[in-house]
N, C-alpha and C. Protein backbone atom coordinates (compact mmCIF):
# COMPACT_ATOMS: atom_id res chain seq x y z
N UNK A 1 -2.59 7.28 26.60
CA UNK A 1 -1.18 7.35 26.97
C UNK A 1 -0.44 8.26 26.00
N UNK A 2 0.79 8.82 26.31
CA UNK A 2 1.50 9.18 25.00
C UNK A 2 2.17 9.01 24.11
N UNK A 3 2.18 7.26 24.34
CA UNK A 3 2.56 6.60 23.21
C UNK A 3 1.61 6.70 21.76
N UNK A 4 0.50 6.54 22.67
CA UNK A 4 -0.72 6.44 21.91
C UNK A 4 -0.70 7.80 20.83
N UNK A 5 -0.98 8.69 21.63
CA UNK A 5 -1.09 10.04 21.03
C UNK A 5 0.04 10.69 20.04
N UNK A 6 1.37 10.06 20.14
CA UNK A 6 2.60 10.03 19.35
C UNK A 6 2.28 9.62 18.05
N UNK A 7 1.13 8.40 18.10
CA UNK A 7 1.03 7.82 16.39
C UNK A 7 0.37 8.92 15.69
N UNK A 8 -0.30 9.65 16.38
CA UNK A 8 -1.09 10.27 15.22
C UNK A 8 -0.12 12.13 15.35
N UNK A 9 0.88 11.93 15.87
CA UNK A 9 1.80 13.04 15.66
C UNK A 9 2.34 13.26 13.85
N UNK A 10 2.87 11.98 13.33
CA UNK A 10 3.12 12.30 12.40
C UNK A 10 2.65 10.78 11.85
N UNK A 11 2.20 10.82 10.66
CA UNK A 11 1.40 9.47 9.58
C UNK A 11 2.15 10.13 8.15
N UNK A 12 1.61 9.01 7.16
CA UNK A 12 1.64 9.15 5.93
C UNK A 12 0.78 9.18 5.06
N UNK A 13 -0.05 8.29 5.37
CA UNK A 13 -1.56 7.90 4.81
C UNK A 13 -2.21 7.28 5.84
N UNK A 14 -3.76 7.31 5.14
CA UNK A 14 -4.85 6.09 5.76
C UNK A 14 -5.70 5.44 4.40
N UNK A 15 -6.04 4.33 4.92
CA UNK A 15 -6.66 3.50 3.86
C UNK A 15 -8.36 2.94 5.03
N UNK A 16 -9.50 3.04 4.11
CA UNK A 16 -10.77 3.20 4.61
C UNK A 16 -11.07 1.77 4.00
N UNK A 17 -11.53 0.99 4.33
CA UNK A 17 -11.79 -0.36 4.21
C UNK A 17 -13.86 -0.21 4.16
N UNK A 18 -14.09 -1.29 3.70
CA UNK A 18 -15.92 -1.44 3.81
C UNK A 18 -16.23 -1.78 5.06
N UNK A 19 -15.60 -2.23 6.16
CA UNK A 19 -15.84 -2.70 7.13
C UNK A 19 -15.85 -1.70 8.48
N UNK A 20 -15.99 -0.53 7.95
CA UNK A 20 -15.79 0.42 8.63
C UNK A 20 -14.15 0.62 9.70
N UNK A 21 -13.29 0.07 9.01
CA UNK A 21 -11.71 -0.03 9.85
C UNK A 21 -10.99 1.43 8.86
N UNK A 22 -10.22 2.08 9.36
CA UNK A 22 -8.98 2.76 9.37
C UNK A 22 -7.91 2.30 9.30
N UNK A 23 -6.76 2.23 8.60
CA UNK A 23 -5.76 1.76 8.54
C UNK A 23 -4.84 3.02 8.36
N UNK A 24 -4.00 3.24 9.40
CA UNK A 24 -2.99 4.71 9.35
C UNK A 24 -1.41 3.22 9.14
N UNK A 25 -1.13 3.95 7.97
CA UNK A 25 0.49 4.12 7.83
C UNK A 25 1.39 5.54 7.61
N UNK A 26 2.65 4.52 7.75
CA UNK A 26 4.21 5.55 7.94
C UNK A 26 3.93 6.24 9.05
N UNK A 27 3.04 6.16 10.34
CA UNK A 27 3.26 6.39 11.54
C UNK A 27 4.34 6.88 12.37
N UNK A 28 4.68 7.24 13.15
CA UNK A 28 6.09 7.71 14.19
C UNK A 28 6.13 6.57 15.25
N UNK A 29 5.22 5.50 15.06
CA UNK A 29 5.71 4.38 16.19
C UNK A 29 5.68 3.13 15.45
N UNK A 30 6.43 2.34 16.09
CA UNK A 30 6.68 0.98 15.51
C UNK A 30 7.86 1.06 14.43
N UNK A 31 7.58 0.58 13.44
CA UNK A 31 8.17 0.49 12.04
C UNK A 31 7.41 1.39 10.85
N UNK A 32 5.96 2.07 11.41
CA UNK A 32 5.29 2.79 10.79
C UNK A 32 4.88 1.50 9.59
N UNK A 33 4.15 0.32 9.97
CA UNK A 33 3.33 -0.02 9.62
C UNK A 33 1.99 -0.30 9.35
N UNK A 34 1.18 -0.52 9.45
CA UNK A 34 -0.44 -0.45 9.41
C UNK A 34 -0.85 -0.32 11.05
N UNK A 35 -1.60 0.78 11.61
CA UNK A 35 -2.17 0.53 12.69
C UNK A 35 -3.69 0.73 12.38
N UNK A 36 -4.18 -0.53 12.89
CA UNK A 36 -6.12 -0.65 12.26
C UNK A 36 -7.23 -0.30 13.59
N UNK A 37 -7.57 0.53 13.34
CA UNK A 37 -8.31 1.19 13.93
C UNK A 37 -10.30 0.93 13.55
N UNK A 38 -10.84 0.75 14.45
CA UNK A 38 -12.21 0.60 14.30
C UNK A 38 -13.07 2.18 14.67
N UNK A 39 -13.26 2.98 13.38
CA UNK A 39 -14.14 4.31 13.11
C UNK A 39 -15.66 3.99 12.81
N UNK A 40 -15.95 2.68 12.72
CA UNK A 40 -17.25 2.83 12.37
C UNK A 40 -18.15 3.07 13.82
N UNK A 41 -17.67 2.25 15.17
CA UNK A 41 -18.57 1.89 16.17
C UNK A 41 -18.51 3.66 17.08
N UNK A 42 -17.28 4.42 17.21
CA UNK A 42 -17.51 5.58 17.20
C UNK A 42 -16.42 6.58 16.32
N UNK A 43 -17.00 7.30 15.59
CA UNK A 43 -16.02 8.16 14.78
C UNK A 43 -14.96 8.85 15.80
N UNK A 44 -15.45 9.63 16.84
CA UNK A 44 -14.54 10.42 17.77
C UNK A 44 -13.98 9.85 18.48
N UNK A 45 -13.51 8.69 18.53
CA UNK A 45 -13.16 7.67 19.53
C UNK A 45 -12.83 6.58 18.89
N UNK A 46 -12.16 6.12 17.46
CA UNK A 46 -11.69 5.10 17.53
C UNK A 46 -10.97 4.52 18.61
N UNK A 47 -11.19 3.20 17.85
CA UNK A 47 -10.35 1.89 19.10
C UNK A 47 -9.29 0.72 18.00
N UNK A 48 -8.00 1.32 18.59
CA UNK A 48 -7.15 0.34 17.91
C UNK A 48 -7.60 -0.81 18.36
N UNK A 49 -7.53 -1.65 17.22
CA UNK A 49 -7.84 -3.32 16.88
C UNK A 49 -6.34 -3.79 16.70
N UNK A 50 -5.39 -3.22 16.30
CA UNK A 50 -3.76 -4.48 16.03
C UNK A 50 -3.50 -3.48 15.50
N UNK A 51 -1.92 -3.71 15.15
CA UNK A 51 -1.07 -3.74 14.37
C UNK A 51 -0.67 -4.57 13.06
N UNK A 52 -0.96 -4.19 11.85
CA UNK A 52 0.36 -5.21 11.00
C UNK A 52 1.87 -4.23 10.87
N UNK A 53 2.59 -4.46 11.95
CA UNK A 53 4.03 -4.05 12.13
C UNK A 53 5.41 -4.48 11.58
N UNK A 54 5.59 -5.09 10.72
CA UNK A 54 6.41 -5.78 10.70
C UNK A 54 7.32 -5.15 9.10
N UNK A 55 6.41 -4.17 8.55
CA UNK A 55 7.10 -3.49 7.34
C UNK A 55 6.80 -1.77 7.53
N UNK A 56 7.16 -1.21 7.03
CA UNK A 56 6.82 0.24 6.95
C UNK A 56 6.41 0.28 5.66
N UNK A 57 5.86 0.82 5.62
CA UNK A 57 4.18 0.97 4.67
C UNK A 57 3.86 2.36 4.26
N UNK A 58 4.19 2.43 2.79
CA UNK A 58 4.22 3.67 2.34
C UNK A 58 2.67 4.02 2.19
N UNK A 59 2.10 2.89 1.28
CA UNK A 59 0.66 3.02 0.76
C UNK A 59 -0.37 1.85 1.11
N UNK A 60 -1.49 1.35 1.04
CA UNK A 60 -1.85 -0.14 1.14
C UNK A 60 -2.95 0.07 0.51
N UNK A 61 -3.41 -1.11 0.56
CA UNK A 61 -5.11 -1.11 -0.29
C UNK A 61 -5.40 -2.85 0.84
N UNK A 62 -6.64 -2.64 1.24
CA UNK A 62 -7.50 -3.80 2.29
C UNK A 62 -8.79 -3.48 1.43
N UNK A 63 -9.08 -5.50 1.41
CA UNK A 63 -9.94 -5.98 0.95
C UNK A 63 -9.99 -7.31 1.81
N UNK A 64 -11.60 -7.25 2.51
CA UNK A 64 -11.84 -8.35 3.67
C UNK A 64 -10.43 -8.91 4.45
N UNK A 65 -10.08 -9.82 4.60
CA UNK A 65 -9.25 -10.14 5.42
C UNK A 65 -7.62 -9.65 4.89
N UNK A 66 -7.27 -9.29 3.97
CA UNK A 66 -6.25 -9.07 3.10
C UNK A 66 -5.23 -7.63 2.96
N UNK A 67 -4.86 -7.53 3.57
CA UNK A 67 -3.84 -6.31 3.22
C UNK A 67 -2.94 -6.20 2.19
N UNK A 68 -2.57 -5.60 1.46
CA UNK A 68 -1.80 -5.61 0.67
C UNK A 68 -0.83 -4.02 0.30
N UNK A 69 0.57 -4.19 1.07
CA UNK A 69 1.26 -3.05 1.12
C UNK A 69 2.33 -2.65 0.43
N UNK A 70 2.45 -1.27 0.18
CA UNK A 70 4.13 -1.17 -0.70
C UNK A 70 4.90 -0.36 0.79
N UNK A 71 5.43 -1.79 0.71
CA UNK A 71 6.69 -1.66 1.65
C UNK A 71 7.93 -0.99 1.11
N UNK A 72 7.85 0.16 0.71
CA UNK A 72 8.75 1.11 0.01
C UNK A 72 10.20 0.82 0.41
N UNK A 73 10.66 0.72 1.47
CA UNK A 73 11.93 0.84 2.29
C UNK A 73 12.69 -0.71 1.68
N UNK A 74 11.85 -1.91 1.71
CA UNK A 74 12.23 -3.05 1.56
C UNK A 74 12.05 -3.21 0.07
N UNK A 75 11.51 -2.94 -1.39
CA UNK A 75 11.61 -2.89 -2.36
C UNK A 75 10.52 -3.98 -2.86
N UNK A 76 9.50 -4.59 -2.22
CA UNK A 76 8.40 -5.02 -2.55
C UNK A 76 6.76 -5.14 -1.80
N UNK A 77 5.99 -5.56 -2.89
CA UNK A 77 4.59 -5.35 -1.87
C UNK A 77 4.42 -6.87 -1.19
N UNK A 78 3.63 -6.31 0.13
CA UNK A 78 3.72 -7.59 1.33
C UNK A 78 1.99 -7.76 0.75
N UNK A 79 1.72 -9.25 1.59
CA UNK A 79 0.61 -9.57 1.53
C UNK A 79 0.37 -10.45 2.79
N UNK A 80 -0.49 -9.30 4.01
CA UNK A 80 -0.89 -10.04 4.77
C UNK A 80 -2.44 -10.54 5.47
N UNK A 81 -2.19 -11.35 6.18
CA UNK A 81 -3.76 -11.98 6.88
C UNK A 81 -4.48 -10.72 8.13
N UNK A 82 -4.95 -10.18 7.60
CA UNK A 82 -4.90 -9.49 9.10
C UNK A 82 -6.43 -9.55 9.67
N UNK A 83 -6.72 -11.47 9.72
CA UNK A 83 -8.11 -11.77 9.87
C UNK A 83 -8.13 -11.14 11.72
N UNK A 84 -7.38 -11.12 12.86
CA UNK A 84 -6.76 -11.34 13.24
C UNK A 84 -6.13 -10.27 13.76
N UNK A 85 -6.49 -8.86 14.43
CA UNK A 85 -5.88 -7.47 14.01
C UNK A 85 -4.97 -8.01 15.22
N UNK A 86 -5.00 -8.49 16.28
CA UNK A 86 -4.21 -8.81 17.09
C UNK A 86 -3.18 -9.70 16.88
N UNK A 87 -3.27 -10.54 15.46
CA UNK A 87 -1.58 -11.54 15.15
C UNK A 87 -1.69 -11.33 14.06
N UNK A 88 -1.53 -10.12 12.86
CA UNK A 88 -1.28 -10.38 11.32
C UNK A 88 -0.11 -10.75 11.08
N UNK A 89 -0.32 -11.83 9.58
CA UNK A 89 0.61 -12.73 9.33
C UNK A 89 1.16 -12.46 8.36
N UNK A 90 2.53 -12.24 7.73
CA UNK A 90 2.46 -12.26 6.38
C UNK A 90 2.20 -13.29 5.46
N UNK A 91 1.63 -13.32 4.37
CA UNK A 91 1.38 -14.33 3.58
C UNK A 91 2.35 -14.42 2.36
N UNK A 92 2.98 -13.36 1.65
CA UNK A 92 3.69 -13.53 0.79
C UNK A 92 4.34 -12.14 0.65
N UNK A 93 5.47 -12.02 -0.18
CA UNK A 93 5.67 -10.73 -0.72
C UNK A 93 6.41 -10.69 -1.82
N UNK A 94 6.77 -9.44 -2.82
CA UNK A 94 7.14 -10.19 -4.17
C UNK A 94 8.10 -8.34 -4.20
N UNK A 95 8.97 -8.36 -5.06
CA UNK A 95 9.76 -8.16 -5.27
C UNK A 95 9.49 -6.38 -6.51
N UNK A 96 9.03 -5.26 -6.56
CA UNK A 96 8.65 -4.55 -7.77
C UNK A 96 9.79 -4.27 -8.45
N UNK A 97 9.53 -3.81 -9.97
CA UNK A 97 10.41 -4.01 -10.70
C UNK A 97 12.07 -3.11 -10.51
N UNK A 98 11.50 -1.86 -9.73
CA UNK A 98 12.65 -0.67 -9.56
C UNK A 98 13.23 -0.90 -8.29
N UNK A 99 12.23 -1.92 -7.38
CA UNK A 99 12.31 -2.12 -5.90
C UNK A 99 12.04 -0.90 -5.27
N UNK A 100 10.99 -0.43 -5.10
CA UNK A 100 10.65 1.37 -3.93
C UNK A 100 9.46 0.93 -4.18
N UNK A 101 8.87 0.07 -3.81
CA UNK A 101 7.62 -0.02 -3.68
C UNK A 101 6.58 1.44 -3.40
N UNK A 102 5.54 2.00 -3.88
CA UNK A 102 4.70 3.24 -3.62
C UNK A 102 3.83 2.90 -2.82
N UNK A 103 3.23 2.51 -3.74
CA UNK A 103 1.46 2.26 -4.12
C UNK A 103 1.17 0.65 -4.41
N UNK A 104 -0.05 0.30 -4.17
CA UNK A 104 -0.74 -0.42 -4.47
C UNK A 104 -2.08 -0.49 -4.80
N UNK A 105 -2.79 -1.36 -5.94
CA UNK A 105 -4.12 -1.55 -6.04
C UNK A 105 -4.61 -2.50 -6.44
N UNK A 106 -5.68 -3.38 -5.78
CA UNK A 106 -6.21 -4.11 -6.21
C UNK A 106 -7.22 -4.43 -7.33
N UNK A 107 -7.37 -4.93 -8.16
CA UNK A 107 -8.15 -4.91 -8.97
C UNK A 107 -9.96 -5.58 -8.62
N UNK A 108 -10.62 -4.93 -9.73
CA UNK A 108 -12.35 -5.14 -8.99
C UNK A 108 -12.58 -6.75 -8.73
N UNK A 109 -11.98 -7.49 -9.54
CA UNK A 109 -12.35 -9.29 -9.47
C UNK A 109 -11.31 -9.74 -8.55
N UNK A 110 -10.21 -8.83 -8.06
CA UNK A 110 -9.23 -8.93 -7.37
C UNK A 110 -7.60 -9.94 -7.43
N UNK A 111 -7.92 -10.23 -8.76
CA UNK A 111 -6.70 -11.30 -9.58
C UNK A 111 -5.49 -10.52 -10.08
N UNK A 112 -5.72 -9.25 -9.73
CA UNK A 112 -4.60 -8.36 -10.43
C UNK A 112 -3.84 -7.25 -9.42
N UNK A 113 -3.11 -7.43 -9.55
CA UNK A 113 -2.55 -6.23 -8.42
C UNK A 113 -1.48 -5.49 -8.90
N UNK A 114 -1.62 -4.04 -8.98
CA UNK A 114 -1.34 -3.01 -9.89
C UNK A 114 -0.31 -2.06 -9.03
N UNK A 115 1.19 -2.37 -8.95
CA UNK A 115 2.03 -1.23 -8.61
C UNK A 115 2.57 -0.22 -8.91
N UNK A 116 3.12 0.92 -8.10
CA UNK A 116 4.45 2.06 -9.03
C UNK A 116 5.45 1.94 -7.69
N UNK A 117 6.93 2.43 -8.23
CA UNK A 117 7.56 2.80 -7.54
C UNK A 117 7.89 3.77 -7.85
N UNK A 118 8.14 4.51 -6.50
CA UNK A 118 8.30 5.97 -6.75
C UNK A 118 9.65 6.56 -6.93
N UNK A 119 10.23 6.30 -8.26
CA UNK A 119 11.45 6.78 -8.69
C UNK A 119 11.46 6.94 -10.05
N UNK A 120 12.30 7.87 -10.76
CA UNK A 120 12.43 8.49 -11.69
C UNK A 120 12.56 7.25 -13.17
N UNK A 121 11.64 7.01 -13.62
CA UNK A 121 11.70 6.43 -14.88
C UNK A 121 11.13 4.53 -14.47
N UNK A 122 10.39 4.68 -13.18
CA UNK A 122 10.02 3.37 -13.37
C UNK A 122 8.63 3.00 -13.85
N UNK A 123 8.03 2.03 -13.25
CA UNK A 123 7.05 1.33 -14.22
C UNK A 123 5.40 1.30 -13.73
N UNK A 124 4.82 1.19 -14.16
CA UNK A 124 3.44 0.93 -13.26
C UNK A 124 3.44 -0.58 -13.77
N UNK A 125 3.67 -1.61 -12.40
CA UNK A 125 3.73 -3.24 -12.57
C UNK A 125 2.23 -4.05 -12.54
N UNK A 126 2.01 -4.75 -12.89
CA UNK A 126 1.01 -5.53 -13.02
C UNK A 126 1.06 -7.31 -12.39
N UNK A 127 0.31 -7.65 -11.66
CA UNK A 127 0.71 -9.11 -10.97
C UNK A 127 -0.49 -9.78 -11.02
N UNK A 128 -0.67 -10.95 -11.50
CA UNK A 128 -1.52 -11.89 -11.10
C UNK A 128 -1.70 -12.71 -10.03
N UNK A 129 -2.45 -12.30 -9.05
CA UNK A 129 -2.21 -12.74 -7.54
C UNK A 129 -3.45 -13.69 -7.27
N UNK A 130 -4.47 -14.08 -7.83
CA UNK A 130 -5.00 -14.96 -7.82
C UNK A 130 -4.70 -16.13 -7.32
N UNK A 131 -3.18 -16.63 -7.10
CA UNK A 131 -2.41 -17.43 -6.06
C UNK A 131 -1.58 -17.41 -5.40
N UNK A 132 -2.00 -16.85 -4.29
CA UNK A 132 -0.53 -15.97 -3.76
C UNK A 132 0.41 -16.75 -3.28
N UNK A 133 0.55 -18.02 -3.41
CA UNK A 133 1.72 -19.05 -3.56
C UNK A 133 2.45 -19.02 -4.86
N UNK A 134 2.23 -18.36 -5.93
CA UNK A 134 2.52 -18.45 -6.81
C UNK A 134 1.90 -16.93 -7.83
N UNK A 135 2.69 -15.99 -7.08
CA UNK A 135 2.40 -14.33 -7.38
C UNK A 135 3.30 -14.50 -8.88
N UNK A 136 3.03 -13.93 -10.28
CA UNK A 136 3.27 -13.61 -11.24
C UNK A 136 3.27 -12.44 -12.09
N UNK A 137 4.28 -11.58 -12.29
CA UNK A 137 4.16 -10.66 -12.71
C UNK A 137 3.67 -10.90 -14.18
N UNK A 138 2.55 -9.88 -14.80
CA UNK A 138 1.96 -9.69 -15.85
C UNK A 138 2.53 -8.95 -16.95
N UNK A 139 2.66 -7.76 -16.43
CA UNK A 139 3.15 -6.58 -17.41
C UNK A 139 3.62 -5.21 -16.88
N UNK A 140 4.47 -4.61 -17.37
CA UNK A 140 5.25 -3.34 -17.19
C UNK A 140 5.18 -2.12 -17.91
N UNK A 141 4.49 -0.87 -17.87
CA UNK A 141 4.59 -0.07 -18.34
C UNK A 141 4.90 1.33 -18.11
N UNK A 142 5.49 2.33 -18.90
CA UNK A 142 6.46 3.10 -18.37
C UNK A 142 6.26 4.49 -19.16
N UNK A 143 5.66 5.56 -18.11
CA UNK A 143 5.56 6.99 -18.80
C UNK A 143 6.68 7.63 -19.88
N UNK A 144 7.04 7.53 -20.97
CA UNK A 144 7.60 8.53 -21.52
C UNK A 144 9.07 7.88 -21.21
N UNK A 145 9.09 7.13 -21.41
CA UNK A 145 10.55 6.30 -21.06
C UNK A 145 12.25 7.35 -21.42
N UNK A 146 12.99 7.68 -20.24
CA UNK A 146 14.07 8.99 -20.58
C UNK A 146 13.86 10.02 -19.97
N UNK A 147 12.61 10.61 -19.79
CA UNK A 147 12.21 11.69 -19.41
C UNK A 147 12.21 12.13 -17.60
N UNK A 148 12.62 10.96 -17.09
CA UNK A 148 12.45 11.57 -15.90
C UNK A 148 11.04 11.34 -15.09
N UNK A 149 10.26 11.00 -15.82
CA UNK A 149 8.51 10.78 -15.21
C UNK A 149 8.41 9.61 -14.10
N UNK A 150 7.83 10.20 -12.91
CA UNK A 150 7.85 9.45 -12.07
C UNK A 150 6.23 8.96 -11.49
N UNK A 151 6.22 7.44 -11.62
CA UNK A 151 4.60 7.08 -11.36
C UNK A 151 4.09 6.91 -10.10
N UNK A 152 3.14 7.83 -9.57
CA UNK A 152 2.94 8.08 -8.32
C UNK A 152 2.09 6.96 -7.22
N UNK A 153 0.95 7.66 -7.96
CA UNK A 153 -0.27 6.45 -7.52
C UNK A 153 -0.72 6.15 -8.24
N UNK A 154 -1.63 4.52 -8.60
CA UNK A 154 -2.13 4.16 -9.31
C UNK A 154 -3.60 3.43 -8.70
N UNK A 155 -4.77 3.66 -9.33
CA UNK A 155 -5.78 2.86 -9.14
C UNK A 155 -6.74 2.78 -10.00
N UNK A 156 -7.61 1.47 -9.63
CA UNK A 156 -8.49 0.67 -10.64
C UNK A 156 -9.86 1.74 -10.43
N UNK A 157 -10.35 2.18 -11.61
CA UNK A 157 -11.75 2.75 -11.68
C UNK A 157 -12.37 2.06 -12.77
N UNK A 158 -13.05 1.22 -12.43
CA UNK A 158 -14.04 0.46 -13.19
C UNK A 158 -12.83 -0.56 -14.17
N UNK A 159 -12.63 0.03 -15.95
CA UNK A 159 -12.09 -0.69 -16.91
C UNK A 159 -10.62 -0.25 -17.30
N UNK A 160 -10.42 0.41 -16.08
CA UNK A 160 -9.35 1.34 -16.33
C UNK A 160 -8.23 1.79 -15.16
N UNK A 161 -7.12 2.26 -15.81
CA UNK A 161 -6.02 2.15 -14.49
C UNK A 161 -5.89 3.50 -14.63
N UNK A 162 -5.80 4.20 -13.39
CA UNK A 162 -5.69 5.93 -13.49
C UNK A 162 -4.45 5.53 -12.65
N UNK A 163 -3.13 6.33 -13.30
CA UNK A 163 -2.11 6.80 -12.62
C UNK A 163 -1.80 7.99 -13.09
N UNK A 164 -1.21 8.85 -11.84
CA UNK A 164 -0.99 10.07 -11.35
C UNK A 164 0.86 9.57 -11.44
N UNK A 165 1.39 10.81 -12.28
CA UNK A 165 2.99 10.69 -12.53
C UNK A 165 3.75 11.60 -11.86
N UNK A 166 4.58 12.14 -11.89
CA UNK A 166 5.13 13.12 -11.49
C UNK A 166 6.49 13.49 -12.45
N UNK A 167 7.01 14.89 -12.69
CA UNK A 167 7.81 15.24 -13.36
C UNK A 167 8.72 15.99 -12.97
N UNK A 168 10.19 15.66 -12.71
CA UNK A 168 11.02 16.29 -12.07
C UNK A 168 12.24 16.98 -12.59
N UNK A 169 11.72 18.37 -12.82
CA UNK A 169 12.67 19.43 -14.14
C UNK A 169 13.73 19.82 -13.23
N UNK A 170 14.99 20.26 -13.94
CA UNK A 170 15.51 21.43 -13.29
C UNK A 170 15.03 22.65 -13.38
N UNK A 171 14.23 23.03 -14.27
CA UNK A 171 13.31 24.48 -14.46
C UNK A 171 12.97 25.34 -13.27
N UNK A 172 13.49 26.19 -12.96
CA UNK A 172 12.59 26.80 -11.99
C UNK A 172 11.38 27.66 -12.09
C-alpha cells in the first residue's frame, strides 16, 4: 500500500536485534516510533511484526523482549514489553537529566542503562535498571563542562563506555 511505502520515505535510525528483527525509528508514519520488522525469514521482503507507537523515538537499543528508547521529544527513556509486536506495552519511563533524550545503551549484564541528551553541555547519564519498578539514576558525567560539547551517542564495548560528542563553534 502507500501507507506502507511512506514509512520508509523518510526514518531516522534502525536498531538490529539477535533475533533477526529490524527496528526503524523517527519514521514519517505514526508518531515515528519503533516499527519491527522481521529481516531474518527474507532480507528483500521484510514483514512488519507491530508497532511500539506510542513515543517518537530518536534512538533505541532491544534486548529479547525489551525495548528501551530515547524518546527525545518527551524528555525521557521509555521501557517497553514488546514480547508481543502486535500490543507493546510500556513498562516504565524515567525522566534524563537535560530532558532530550538521544541515545540509549544497555549494558553487557544489562543492570545499567547508559544515556545522552542531545544538547549543548549535557551529561552522559547512568541508571540502574535492574528493577524497573524502581529505575535509579547512578551517575552523571559531562564533556568539558562550559564549552559547548554536546554528547551524541553512547555505547557499551566490553569495560568501557565509548561516547561520540559533538562541538558547536561559531568558527567558520
Amino acid at each position: 500500500s502507500s501507507a506502507a511505502s511512506d514509512v520508509y520515505k523518510r526514518q531516522h535510525n534502525i536498531f538490529m536485534d539477535e533475533n533477526g528483527h529490524a527496528y526503524i525509528t523517527g519514521a514519517n508514519s505514526g508518531v515515528g516510533g519503533a516499527i519491527i520488522l522481521d529481516v531474518a525469514t527474507d532480507q528483500l521482503n521484510p514483514v512488519e511484526l507491530g508497532r511500539y507507537d506510542e513515543f517518537y523515538f530518536h534512538d533505541i537499543f532491544v534486548r529479547g523482549d525489551t525495548l528501551w528508547g530515547g524518546a527525545i521529544n518527551d524528555g525521557f527513556f521509555a521501557v517497553g514489553d514488546i514480547s508481543d509486536p502486535m500490543n507493546c506495552t510500556t513498562i516504565a519511563t524515567q525522566l534524563t537529566p537535560t530532558t532530550f533524550s538521544h541515545n540509549v545503551w544497555l549494558s553487557d549484564d544489562g543492570n545499567t542503562l547508559y544515556t545522552t541528551d542531545e544538547v549543548s553541555d549535557a551529561y552522559v547519564a547512568s541508571y540502574d535498571v535492574s528493577n524497573i519498578a524502581n529505575i535509579v539514576e547512578l551517575d552523571r558525567v559531562q564533556s568539558s563542562p562550559g564549552q559547548d560539547v554536546v554528547p551524541h551517542n553512547t555505547f557499551v564495548v566490553g569495560d568501557y563506555l565509548v561516547t561520540s560528542c559533538l562541538l558547536y563553534t561559531s568558527d567558520a
